[in-house]
Protein backbone atom coordinates (compact mmCIF):
# COMPACT_ATOMS: atom_id res chain seq x y z
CA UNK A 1 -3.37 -4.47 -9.50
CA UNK A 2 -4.37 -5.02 -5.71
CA UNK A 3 -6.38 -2.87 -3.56
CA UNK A 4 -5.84 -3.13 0.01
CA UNK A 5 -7.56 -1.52 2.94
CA UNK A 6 -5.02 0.43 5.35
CA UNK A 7 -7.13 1.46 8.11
CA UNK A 8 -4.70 3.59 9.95
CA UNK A 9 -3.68 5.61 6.82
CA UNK A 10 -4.91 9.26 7.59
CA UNK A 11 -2.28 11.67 6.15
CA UNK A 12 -0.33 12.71 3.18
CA UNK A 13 3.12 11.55 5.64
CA UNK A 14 1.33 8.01 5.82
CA UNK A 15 1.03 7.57 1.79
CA UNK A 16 4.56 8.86 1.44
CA UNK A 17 5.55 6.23 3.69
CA UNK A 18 3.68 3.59 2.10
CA UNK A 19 4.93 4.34 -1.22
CA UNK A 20 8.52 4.35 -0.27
CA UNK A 21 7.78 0.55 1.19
CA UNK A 22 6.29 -0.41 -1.65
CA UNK A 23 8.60 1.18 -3.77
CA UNK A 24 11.36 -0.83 -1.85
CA UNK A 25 9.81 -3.76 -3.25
CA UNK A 26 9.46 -2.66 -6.91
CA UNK A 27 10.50 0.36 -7.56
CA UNK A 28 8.77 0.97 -10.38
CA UNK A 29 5.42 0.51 -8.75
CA UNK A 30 2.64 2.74 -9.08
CA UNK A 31 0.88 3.61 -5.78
CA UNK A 32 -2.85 5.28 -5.78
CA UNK A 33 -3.88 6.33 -2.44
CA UNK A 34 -7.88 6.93 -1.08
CA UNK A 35 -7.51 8.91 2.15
CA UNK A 36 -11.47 8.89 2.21
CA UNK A 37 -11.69 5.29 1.55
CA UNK A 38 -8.08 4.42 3.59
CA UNK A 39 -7.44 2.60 0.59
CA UNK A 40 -4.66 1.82 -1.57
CA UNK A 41 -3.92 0.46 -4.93
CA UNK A 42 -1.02 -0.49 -6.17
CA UNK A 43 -0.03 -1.66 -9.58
CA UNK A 44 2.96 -3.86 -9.26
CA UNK A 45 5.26 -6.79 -10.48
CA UNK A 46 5.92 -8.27 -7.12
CA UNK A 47 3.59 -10.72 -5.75
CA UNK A 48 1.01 -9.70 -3.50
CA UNK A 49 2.30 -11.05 -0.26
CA UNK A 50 5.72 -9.11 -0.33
CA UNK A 51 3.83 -6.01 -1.05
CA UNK A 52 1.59 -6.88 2.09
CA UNK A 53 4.35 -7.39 4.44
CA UNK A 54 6.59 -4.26 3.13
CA UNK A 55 3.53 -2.09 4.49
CA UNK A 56 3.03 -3.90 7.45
CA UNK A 57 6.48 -3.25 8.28
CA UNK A 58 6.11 0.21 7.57
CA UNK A 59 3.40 0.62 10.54
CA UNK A 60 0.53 -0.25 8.50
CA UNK A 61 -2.12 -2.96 8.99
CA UNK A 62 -3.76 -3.57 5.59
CA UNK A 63 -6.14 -6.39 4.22
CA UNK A 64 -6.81 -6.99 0.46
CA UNK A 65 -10.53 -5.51 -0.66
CA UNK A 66 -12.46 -7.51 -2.45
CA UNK A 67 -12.62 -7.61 -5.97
């Protein structure tokens, strides 16, 4: 599972987007959004930098938190 931070992520519309970008990737991807935090986490079998540029190309800017 990554957790990335998606600054610009402020509404319900944002996560459904994200999810459907991710979900283009792997569609059987599970997506767990943090409004408060702009964070999401996403538990997937495609490697980390697809999943990064999928939501980038969505609109989003996101960086990988920490572990």
């Amino acid at each position: 599972m990554i957790t990335l931070k998606v600054p610009e992520m402020s509404c319900g519309h944002c996560i459904k987007t994200i999810d459907g970008a991710v979900k283009s990737i792997d569609p059987k991807a599970t997506v767990d959004a943090d409004l408060a935090a702009h964070t999401v986490s996403v538990k997937s079998a495609a490697n980390e930098t697809s999943l990064r540029e999928a939501i980038a190309e969505a609109g989003y800017v996101n960086e990988k938190v920490a572990a």
